[in-house]
Structure formats: C-alpha cells, structure tokens
PDB file of N, CA and C in Angstrom:
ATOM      1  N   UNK A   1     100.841 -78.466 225.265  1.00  0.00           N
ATOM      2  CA  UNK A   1     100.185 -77.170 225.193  1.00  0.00           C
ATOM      3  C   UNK A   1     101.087 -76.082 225.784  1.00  0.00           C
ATOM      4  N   UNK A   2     101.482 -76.274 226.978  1.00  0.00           N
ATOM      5  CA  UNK A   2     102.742 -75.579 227.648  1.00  0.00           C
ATOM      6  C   UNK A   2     104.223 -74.947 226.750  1.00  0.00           C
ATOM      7  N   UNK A   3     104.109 -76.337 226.037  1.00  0.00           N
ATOM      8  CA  UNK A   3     105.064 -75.917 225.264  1.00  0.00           C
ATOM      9  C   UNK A   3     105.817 -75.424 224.158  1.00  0.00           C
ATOM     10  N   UNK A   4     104.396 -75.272 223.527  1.00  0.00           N
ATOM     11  CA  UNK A   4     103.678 -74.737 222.785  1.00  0.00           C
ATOM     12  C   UNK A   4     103.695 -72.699 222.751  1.00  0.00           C
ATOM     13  N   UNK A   5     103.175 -72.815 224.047  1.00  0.00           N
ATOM     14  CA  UNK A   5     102.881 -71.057 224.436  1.00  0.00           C
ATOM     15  C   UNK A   5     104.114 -71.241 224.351  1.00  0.00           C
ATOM     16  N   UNK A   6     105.211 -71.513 225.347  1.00  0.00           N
ATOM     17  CA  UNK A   6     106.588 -71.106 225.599  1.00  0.00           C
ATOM     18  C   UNK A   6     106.962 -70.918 224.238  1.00  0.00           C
ATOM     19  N   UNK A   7     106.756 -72.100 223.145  1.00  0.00           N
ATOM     20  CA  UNK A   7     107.673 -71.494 221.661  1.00  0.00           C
ATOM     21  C   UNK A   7     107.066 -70.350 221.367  1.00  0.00           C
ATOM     22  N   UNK A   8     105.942 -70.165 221.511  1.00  0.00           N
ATOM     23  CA  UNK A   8     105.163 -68.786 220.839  1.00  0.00           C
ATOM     24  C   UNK A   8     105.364 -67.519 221.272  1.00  0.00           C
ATOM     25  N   UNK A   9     105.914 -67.796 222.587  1.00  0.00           N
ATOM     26  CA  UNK A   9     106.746 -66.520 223.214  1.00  0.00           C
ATOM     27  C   UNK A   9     108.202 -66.321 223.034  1.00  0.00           C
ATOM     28  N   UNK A  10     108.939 -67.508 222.904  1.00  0.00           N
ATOM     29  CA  UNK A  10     110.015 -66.853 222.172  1.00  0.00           C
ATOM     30  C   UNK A  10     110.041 -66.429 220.926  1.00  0.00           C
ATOM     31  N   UNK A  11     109.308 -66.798 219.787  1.00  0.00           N
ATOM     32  CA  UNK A  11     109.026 -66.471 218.436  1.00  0.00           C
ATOM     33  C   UNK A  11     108.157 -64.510 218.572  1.00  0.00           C
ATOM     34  N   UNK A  12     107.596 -64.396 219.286  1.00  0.00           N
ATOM     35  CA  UNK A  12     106.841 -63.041 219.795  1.00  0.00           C
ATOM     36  C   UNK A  12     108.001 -62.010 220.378  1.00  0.00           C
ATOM     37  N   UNK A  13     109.240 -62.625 220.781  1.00  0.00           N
ATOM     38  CA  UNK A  13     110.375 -61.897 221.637  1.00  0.00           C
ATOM     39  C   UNK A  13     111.391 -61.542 220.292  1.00  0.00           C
ATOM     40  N   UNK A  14     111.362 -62.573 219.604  1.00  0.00           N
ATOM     41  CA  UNK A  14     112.091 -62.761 218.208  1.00  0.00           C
ATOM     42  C   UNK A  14     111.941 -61.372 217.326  1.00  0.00           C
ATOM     43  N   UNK A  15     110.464 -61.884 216.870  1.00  0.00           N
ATOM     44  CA  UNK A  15     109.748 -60.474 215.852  1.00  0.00           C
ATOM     45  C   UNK A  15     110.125 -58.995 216.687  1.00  0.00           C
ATOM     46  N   UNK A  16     109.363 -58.890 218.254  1.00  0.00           N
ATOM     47  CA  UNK A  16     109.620 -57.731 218.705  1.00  0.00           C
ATOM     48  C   UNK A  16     111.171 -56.427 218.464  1.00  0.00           C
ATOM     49  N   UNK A  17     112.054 -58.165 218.990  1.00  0.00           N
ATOM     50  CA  UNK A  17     113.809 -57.769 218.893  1.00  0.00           C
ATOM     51  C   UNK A  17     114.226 -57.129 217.479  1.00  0.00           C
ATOM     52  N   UNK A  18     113.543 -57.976 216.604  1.00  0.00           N
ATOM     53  CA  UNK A  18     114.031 -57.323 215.393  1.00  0.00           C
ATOM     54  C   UNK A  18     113.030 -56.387 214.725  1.00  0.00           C
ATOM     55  N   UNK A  19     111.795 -55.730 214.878  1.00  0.00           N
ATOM     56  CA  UNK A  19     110.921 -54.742 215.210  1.00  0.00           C
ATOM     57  C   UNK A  19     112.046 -53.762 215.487  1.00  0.00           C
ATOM     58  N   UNK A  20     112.538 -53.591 216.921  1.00  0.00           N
ATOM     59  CA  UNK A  20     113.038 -52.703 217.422  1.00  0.00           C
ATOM     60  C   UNK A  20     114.782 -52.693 216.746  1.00  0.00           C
ATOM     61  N   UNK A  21     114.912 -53.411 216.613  1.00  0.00           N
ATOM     62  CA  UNK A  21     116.041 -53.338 215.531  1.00  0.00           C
ATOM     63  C   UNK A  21     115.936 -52.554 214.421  1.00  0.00           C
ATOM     64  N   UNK A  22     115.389 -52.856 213.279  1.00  0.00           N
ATOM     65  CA  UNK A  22     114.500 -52.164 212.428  1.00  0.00           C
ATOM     66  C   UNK A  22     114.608 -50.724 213.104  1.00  0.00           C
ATOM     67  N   UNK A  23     114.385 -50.133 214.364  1.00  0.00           N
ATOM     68  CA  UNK A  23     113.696 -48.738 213.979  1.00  0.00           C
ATOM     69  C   UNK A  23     114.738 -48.528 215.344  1.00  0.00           C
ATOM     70  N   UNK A  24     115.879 -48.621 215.058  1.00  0.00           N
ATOM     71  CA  UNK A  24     116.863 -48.325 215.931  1.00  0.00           C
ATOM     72  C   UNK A  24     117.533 -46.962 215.022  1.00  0.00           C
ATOM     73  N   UNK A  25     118.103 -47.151 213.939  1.00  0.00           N
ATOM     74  CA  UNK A  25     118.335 -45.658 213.303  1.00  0.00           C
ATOM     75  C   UNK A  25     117.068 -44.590 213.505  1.00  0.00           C
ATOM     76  N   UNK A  26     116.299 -44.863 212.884  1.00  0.00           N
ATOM     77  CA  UNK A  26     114.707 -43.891 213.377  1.00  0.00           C
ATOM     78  C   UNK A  26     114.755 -43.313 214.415  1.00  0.00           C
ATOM     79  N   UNK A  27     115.254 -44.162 215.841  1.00  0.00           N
ATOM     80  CA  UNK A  27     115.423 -43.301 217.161  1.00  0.00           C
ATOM     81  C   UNK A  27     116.838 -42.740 217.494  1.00  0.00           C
ATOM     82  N   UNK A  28     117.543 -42.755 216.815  1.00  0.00           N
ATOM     83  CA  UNK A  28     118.463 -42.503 216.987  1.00  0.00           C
ATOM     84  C   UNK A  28     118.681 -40.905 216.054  1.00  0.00           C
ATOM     85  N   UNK A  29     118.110 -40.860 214.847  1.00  0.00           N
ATOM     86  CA  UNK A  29     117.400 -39.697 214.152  1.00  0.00           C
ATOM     87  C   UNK A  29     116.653 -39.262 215.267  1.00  0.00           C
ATOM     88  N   UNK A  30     115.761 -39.383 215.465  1.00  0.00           N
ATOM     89  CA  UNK A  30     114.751 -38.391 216.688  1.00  0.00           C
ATOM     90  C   UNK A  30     115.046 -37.932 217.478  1.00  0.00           C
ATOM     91  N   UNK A  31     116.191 -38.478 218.630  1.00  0.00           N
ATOM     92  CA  UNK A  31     116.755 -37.828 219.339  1.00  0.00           C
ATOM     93  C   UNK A  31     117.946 -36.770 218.905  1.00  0.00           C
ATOM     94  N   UNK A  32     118.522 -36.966 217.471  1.00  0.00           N
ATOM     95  CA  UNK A  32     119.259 -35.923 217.177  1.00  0.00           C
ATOM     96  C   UNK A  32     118.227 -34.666 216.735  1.00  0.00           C
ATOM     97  N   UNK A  33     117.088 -34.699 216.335  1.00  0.00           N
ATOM     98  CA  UNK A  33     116.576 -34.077 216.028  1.00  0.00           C
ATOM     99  C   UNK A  33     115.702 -33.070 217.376  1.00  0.00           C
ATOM    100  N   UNK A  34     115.314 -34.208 218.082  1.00  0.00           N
ATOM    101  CA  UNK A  34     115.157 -32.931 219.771  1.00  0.00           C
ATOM    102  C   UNK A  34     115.812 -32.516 219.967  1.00  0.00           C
ATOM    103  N   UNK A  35     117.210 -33.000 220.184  1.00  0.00           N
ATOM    104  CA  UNK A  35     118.160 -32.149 220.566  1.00  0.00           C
ATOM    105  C   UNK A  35     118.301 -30.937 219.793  1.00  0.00           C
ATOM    106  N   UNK A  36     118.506 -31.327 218.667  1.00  0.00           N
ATOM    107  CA  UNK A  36     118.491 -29.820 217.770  1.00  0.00           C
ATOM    108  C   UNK A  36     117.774 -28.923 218.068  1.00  0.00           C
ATOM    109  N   UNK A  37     116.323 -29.400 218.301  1.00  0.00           N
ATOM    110  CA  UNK A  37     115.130 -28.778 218.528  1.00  0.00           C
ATOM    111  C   UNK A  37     115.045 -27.670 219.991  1.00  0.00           C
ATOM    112  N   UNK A  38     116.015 -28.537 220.875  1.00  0.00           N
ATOM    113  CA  UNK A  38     115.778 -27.420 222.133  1.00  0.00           C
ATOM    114  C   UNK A  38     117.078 -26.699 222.422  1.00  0.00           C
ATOM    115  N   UNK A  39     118.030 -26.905 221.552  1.00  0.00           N
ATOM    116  CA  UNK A  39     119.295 -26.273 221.237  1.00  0.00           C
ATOM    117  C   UNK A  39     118.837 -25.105 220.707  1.00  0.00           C
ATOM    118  N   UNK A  40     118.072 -25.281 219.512  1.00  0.00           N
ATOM    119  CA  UNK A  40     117.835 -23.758 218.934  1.00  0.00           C
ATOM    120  C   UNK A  40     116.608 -23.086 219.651  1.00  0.00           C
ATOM    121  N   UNK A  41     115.390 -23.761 220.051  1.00  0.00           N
ATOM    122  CA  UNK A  41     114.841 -22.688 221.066  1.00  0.00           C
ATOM    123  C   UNK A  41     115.163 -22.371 222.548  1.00  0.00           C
ATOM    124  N   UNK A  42     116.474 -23.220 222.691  1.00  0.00           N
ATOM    125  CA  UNK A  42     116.926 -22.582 224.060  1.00  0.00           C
ATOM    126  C   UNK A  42     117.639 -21.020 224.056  1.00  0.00           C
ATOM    127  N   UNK A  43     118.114 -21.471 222.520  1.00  0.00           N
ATOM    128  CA  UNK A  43     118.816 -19.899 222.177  1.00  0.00           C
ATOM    129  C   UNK A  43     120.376 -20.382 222.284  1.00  0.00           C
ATOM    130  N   UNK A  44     120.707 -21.370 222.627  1.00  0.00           N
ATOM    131  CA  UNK A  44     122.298 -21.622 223.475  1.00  0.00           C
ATOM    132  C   UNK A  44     122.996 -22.704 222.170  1.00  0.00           C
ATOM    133  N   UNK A  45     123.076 -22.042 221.265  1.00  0.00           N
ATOM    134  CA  UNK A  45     123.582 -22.351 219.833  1.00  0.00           C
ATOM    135  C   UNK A  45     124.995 -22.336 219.829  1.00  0.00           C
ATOM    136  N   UNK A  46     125.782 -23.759 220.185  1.00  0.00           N
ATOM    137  CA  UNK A  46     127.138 -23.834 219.849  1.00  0.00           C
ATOM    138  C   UNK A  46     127.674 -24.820 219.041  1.00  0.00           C
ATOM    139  N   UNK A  47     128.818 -24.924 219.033  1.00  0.00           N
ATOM    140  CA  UNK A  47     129.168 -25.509 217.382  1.00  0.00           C
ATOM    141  C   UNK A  47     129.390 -27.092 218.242  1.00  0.00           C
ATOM    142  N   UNK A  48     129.600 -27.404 219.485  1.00  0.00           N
ATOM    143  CA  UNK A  48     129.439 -28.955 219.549  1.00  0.00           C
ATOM    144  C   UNK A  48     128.215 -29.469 220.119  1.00  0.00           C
ATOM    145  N   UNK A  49     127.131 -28.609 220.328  1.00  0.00           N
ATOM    146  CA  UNK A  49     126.130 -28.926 220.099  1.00  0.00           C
ATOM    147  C   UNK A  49     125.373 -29.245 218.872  1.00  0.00           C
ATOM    148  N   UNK A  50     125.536 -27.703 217.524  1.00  0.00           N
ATOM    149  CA  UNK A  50     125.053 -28.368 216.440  1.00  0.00           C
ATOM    150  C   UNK A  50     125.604 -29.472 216.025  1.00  0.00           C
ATOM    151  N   UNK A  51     127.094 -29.967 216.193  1.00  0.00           N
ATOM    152  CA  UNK A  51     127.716 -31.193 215.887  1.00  0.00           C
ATOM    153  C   UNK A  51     127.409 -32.086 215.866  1.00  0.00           C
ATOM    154  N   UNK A  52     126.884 -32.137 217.211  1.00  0.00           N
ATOM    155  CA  UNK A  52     126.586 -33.743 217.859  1.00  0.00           C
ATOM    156  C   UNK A  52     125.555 -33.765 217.254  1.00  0.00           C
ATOM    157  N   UNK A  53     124.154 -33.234 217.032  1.00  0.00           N
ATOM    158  CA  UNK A  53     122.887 -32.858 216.407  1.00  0.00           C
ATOM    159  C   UNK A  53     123.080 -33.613 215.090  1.00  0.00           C
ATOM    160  N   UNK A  54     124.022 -33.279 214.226  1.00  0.00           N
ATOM    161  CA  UNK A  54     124.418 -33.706 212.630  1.00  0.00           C
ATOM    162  C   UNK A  54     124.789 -34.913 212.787  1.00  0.00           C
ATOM    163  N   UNK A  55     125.834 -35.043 213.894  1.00  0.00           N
ATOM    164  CA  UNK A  55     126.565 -36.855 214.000  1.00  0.00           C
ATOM    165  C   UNK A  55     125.290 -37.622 214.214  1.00  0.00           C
ATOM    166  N   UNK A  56     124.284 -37.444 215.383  1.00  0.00           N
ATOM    167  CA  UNK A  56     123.164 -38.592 215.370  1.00  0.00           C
ATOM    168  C   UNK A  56     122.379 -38.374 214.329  1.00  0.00           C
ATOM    169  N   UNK A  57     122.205 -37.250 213.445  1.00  0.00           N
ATOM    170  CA  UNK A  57     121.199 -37.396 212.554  1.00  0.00           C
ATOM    171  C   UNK A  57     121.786 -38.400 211.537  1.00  0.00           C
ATOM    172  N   UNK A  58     123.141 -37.909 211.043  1.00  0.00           N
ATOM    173  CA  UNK A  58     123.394 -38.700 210.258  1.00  0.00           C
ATOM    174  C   UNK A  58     123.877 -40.182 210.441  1.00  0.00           C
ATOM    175  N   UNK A  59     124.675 -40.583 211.403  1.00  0.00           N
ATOM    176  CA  UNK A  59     125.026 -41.604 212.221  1.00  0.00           C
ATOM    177  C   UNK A  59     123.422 -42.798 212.182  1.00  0.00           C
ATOM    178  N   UNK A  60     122.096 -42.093 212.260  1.00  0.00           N
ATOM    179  CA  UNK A  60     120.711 -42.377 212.253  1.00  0.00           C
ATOM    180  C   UNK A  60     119.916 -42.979 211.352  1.00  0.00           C
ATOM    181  N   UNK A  61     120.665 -41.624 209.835  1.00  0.00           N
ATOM    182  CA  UNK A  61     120.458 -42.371 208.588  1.00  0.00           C
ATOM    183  C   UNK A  61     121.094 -43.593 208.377  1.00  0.00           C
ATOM    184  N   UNK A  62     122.396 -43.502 208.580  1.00  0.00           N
ATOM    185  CA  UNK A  62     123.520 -44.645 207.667  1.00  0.00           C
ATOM    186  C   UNK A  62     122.672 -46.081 208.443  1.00  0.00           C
ATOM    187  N   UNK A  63     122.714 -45.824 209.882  1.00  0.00           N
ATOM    188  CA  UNK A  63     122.055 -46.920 210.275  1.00  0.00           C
ATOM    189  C   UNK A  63     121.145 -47.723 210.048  1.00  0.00           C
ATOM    190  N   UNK A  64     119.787 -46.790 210.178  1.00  0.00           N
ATOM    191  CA  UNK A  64     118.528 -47.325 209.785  1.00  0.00           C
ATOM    192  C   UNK A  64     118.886 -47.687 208.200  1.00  0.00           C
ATOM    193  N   UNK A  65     119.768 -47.332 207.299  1.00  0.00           N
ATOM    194  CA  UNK A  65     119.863 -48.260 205.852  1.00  0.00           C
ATOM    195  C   UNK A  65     120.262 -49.584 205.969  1.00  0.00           C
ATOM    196  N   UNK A  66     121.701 -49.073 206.908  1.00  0.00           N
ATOM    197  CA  UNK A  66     122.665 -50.572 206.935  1.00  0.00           C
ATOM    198  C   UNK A  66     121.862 -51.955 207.594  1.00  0.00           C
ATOM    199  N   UNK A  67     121.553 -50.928 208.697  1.00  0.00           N
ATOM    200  CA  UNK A  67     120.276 -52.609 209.558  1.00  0.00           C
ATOM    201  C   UNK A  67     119.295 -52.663 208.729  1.00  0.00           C
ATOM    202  N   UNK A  68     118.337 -51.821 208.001  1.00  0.00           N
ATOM    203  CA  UNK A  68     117.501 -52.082 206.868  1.00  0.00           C
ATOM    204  C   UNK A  68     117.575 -53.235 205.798  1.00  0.00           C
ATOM    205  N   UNK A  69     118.742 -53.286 205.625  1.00  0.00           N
ATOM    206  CA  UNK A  69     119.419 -54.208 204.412  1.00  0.00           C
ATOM    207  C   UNK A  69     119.860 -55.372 205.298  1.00  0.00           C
ATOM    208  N   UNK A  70     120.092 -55.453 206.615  1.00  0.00           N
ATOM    209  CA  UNK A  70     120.770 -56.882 207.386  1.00  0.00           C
ATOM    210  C   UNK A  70     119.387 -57.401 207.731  1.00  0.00           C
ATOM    211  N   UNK A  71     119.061 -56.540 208.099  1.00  0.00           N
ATOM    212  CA  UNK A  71     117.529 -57.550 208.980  1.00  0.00           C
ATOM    213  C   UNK A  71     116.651 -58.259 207.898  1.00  0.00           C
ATOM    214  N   UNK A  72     116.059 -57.705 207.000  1.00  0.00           N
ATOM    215  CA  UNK A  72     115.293 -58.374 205.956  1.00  0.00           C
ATOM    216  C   UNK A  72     116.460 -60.046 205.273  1.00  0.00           C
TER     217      UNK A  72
END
C-alpha cells in the first residue's frame, strides 16, 4: 500500500513537471509583456528596454511551440 502512494507521487511530480513545462514559454511571454506594460506607463521608454520586452516575447513564442511539439 506504501508503495503504492510513493509510485503515485512520483507519477503526480511527473504530470506536474511537464504541466509546468508545457507553460514555460506562456510565462516567459507574460513577463515580457509586464514588463512592457510598466515600461510604457512608467513613461521611461528606452530602446533596451523595449528590446528586451520583444526578446522575451518572442524568445516565449518560439518556446512554448518548440516544447509544445517535444512534450506531447
């Protein structure tokens, strides 16, 4: 029975890991996208700020495709 739960918790750690795998571009998009977000209502609009903003957005997309297509 013991050993039992124990497999069922590594199989539960398994799904989670690759859950969060899965939606690792997604956060990685979101945070380029706050950033953007308090870049332009801070008012303090510079060009390696919008930069970096574009690199995680896009850096975010390519990801969430490429692990999209590995994980399944």
């Amino acid at each position: 029975m013991i050993f039992c739960i124990y497999l069922w918790g590594i199989e539960t750690d398994a799904v989670m890991l690759r859950t969060l795998l899965k939606n690792a571009g997604l956060l990685v998009i979101l945070i380029g996208v706050i950033l953007l977000g308090i870049v332009v209502f801070a008012g303090s609009q510079t060009n390696a700020s919008l930069a970096l903003s574009l690199v995680l957005i896009v850096a975010g997309l390519i990801a969430h495709i490429v692990i999209g297509k590995l994980v399944e």
